[in-house]
PDB file of N, CA and C in Angstrom:
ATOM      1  N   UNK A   1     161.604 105.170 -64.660  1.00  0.00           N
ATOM      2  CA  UNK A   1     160.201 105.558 -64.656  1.00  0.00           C
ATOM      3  C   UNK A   1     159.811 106.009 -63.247  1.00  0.00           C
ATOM      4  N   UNK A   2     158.897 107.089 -63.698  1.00  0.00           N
ATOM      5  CA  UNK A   2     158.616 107.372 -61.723  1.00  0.00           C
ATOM      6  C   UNK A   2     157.772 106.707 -61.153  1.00  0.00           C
ATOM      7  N   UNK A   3     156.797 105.931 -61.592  1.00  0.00           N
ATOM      8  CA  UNK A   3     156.090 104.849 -61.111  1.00  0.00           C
ATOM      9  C   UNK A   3     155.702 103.793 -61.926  1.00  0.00           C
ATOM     10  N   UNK A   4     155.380 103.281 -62.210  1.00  0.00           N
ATOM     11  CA  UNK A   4     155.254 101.451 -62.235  1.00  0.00           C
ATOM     12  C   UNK A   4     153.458 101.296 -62.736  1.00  0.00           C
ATOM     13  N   UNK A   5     153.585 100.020 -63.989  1.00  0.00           N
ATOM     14  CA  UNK A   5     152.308  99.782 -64.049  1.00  0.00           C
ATOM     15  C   UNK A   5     151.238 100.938 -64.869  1.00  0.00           C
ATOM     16  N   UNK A   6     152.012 101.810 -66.295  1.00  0.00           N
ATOM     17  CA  UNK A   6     151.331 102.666 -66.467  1.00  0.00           C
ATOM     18  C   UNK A   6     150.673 101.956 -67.565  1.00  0.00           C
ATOM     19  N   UNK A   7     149.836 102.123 -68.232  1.00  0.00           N
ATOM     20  CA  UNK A   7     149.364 101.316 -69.151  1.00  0.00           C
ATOM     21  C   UNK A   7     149.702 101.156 -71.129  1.00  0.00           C
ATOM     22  N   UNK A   8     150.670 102.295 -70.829  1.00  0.00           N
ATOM     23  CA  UNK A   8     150.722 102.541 -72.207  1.00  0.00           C
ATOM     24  C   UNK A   8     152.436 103.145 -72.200  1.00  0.00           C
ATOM     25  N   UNK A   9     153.548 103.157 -73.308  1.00  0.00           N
ATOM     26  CA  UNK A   9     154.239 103.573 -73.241  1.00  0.00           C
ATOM     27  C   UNK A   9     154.370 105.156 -72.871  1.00  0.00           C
ATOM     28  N   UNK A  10     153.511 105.520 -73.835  1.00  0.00           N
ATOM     29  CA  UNK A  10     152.995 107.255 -73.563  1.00  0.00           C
ATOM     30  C   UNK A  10     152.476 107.566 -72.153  1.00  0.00           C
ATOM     31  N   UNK A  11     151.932 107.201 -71.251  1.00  0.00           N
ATOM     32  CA  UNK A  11     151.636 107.347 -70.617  1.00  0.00           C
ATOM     33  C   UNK A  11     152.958 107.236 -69.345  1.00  0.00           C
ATOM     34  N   UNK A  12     153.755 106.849 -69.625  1.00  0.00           N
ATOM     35  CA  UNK A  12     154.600 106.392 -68.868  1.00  0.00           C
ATOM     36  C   UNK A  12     155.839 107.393 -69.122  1.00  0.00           C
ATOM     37  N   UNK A  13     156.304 107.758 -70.377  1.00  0.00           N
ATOM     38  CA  UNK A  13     156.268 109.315 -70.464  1.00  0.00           C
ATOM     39  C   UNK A  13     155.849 110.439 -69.988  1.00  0.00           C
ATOM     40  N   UNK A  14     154.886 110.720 -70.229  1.00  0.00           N
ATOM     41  CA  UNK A  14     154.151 111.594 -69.223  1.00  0.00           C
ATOM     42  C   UNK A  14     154.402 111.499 -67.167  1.00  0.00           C
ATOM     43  N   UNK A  15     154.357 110.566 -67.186  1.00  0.00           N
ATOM     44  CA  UNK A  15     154.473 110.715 -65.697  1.00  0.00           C
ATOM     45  C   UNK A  15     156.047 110.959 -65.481  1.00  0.00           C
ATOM     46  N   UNK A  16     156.946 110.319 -66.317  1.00  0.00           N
ATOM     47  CA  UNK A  16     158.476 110.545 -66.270  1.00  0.00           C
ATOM     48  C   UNK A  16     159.189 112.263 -66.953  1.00  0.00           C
ATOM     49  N   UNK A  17     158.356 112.755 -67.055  1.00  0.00           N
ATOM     50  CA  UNK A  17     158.713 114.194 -67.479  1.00  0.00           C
ATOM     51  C   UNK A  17     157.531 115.077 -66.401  1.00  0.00           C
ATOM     52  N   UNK A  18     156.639 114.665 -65.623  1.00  0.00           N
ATOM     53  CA  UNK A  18     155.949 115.397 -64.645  1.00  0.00           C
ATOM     54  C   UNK A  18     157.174 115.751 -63.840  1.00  0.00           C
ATOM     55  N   UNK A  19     156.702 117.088 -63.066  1.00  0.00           N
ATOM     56  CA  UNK A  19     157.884 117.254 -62.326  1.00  0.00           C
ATOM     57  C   UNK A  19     157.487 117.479 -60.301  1.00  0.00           C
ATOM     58  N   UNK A  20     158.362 117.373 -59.973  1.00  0.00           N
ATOM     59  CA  UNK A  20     158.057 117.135 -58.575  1.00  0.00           C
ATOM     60  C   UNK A  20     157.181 117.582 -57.536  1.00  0.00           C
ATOM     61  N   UNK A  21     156.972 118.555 -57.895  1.00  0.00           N
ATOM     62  CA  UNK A  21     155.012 118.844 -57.536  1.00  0.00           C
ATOM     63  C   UNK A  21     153.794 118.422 -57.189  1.00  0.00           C
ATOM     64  N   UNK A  22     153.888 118.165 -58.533  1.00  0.00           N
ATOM     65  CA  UNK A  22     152.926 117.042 -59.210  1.00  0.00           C
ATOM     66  C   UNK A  22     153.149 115.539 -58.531  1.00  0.00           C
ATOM     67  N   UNK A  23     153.920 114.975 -58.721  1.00  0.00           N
ATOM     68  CA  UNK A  23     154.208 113.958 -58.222  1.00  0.00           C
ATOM     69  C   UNK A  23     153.736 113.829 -56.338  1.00  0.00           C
ATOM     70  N   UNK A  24     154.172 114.847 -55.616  1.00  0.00           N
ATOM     71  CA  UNK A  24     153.965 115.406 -54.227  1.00  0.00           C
ATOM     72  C   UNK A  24     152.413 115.294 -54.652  1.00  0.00           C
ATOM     73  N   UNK A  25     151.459 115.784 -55.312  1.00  0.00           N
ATOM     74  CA  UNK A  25     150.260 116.327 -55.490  1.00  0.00           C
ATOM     75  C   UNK A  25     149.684 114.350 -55.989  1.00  0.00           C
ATOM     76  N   UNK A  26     149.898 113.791 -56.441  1.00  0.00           N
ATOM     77  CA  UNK A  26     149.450 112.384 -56.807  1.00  0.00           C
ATOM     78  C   UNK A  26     149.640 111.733 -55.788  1.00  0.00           C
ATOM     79  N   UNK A  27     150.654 111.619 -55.302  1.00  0.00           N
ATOM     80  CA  UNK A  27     151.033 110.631 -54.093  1.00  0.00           C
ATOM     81  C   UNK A  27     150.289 111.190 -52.933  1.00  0.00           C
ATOM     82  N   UNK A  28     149.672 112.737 -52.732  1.00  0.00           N
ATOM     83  CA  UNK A  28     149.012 112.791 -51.412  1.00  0.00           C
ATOM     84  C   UNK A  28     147.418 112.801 -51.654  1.00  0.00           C
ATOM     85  N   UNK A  29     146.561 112.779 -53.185  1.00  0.00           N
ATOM     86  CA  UNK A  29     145.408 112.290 -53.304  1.00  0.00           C
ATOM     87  C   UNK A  29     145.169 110.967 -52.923  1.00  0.00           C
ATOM     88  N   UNK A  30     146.528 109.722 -53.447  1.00  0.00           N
ATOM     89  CA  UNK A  30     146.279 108.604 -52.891  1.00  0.00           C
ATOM     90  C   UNK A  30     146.353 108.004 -51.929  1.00  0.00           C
ATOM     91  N   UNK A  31     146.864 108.927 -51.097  1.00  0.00           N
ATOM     92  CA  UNK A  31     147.349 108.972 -49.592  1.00  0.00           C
ATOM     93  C   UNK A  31     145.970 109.046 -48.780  1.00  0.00           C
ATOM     94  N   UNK A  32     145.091 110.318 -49.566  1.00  0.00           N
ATOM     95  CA  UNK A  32     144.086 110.639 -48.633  1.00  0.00           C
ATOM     96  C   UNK A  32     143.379 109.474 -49.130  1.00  0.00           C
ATOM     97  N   UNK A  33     143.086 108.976 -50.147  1.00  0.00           N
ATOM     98  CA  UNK A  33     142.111 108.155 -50.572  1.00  0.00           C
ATOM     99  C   UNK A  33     142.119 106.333 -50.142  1.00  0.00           C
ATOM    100  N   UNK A  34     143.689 106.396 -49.821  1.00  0.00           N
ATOM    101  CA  UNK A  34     143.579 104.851 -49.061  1.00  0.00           C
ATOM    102  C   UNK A  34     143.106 105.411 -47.148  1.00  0.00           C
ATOM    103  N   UNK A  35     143.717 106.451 -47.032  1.00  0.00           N
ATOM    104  CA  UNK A  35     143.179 106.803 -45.562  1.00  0.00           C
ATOM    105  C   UNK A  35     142.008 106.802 -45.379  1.00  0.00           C
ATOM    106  N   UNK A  36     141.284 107.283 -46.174  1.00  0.00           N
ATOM    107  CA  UNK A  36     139.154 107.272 -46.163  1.00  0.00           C
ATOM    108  C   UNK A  36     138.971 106.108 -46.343  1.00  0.00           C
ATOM    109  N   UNK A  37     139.375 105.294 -47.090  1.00  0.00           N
ATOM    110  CA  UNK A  37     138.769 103.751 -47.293  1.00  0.00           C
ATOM    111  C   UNK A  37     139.540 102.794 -46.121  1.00  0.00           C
ATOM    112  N   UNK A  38     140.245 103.145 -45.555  1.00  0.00           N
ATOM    113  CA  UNK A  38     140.721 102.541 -44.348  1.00  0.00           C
ATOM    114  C   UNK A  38     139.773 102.712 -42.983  1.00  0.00           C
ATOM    115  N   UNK A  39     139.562 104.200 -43.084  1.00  0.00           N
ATOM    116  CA  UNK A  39     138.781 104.448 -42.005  1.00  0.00           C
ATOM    117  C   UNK A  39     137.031 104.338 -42.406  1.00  0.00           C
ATOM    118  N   UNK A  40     136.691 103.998 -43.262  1.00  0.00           N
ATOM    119  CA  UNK A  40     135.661 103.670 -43.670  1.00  0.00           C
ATOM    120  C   UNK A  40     135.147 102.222 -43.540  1.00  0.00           C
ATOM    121  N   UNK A  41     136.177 101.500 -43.255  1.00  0.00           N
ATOM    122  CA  UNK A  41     136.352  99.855 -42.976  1.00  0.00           C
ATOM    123  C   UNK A  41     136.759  99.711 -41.648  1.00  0.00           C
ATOM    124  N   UNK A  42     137.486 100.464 -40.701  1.00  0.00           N
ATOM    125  CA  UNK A  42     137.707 100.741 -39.265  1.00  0.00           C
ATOM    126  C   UNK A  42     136.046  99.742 -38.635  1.00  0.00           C
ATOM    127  N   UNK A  43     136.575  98.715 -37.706  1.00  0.00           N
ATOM    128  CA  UNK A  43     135.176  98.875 -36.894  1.00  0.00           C
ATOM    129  C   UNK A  43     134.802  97.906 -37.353  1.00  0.00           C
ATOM    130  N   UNK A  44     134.402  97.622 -38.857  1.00  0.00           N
ATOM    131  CA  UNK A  44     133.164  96.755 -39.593  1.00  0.00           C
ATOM    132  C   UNK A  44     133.741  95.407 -39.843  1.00  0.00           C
ATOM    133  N   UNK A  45     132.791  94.344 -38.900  1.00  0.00           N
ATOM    134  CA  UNK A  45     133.317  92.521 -39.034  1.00  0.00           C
ATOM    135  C   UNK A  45     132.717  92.911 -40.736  1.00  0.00           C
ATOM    136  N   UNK A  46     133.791  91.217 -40.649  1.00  0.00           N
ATOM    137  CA  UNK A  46     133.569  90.485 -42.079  1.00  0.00           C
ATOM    138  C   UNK A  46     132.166  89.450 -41.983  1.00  0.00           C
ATOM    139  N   UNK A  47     131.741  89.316 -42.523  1.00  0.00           N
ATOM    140  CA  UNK A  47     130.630  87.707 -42.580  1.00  0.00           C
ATOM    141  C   UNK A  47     131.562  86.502 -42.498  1.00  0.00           C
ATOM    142  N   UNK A  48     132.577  86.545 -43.436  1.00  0.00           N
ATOM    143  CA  UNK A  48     133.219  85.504 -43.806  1.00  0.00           C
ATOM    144  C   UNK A  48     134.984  86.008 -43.819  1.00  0.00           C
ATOM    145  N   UNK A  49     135.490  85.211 -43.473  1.00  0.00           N
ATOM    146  CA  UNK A  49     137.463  85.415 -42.910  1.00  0.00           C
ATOM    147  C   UNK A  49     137.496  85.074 -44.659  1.00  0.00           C
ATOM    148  N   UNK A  50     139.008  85.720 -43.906  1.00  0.00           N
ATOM    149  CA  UNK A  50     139.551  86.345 -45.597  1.00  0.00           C
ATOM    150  C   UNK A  50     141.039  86.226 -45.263  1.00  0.00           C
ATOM    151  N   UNK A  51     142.120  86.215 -46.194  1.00  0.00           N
ATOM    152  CA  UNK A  51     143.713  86.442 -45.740  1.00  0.00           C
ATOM    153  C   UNK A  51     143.612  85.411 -45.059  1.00  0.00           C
ATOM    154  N   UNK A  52     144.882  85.385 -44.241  1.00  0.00           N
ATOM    155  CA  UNK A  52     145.202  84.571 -43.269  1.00  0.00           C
ATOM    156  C   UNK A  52     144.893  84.010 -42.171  1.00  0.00           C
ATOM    157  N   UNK A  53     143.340  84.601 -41.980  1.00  0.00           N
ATOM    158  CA  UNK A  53     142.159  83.927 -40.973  1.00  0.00           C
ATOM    159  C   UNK A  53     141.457  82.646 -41.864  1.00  0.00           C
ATOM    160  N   UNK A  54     141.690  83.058 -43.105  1.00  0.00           N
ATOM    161  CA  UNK A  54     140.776  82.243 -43.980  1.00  0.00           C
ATOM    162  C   UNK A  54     142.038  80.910 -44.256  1.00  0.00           C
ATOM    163  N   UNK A  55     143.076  81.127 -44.789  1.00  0.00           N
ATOM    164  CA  UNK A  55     144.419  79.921 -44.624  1.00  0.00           C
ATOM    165  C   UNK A  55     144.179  79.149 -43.568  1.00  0.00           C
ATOM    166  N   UNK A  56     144.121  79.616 -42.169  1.00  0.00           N
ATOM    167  CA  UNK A  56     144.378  79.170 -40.818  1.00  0.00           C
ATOM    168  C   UNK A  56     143.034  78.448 -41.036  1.00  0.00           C
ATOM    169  N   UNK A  57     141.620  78.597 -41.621  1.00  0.00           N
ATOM    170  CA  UNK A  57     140.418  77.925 -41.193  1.00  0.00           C
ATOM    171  C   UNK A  57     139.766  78.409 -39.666  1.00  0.00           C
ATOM    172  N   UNK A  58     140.196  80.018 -39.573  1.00  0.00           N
ATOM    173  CA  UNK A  58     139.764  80.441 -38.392  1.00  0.00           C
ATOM    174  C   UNK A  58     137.934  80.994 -38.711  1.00  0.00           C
TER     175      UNK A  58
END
């Protein structure tokens, strides 16, 4: 399968007969879209620790 987690057998088809393009073309929408929400969070405290600030009791 070319990626993981599709929700339906058919669907999982579909992405396994897309061809490499496409695939190039999915992987760089989500590329841009974790990059904007990264840099959209750049900068900004939490109220409250989270992850491994929050384990530690920092």
């Amino acid at each position: 399968m070319v990626r993981a987690g599709q929700s339906s057998e058919k669907a999982a088809l579909i992405y396994q007969h897309s061809d490499d393009e496409r695939q190039e073309e999915v992987a760089a929408e989500l590329d841009a879209t974790v990059r904007k929400a990264m840099a959209a969070a750049k900068g900004k405290e939490r109220d409250q620790p989270s992850g491994t600030n929050l384990a530690r009791g920092e």
